[in-house]
Protein backbone atom coordinates (compact mmCIF):
# COMPACT_ATOMS: atom_id res chain seq x y z
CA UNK A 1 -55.55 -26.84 52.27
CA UNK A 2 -56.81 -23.77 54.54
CA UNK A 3 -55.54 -20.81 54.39
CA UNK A 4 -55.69 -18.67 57.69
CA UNK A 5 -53.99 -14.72 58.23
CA UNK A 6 -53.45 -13.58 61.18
CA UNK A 7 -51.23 -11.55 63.36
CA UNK A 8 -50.82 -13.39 66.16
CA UNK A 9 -49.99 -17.53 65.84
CA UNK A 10 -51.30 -17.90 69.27
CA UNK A 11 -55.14 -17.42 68.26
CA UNK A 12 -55.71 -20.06 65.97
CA UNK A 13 -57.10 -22.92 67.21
CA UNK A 14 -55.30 -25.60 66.10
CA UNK A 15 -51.28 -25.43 65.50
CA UNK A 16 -50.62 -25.40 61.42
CA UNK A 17 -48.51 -27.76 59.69
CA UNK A 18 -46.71 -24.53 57.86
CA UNK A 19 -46.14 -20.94 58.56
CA UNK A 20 -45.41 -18.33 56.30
CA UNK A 21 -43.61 -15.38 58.02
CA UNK A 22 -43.58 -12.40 55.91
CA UNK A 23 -42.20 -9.70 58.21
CA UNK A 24 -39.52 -7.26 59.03
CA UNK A 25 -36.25 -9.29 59.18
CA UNK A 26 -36.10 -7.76 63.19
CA UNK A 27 -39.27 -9.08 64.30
CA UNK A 28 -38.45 -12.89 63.01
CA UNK A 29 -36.82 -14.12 66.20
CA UNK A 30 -40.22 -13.10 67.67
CA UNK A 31 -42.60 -14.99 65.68
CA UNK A 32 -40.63 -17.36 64.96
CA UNK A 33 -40.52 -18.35 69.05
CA UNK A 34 -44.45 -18.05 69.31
CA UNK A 35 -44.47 -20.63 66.43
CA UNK A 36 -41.93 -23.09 68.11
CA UNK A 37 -44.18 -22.28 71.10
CA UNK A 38 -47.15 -22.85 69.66
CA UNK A 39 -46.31 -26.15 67.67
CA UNK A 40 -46.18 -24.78 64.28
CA UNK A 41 -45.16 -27.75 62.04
CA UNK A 42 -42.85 -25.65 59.68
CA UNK A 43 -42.17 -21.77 58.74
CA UNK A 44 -41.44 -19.93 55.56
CA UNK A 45 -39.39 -16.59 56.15
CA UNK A 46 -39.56 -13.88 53.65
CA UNK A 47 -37.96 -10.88 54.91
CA UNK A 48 -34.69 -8.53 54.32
CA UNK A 49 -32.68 -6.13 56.70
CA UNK A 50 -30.14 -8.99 57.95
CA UNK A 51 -26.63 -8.42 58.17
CA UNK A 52 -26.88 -5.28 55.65
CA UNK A 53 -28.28 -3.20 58.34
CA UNK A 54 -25.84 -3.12 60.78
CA UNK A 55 -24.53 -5.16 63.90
CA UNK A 56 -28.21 -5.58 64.93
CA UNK A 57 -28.94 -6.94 61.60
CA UNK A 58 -26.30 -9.03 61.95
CA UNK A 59 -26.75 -11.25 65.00
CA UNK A 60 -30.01 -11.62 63.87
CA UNK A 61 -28.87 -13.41 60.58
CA UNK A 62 -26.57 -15.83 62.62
CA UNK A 63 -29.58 -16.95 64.83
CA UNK A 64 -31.10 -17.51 61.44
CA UNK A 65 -28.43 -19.36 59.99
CA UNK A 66 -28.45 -21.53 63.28
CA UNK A 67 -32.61 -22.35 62.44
């Protein structure tokens, strides 16, 4: 197993198997793209501010629901 950080998914060399995306719940849509993108095997989401926040929050937690 390797571990790698980093802050952009697009500068590793090699596409992981798994992701772990540990971010505010606004900016998953994002990352989670580059990782589709990039050919990211898998992805872990650990986040909060979904449907709590608002109607912002809230369309974001049905496009997670539809992952």
């Amino acid at each position: 197993m390797i571990w790698i950080r980093s802050s952009n998914i697009k500068q590793i060399a090699k596409p992981p198997d798994l992701a772990v995306v540990a971010v505010p719940f606004a900016s998953v849509p994002a990352i989670i793209r580059k990782c589709v993108e990039t050919g990211v095997g898998g992805a872990v989401i650990i986040s909060a501010g979904g449907k709590e926040t608002g109607q912002e929050g809230q369309k974001i937690q049905n496009l997670k629901e539809m992952l």
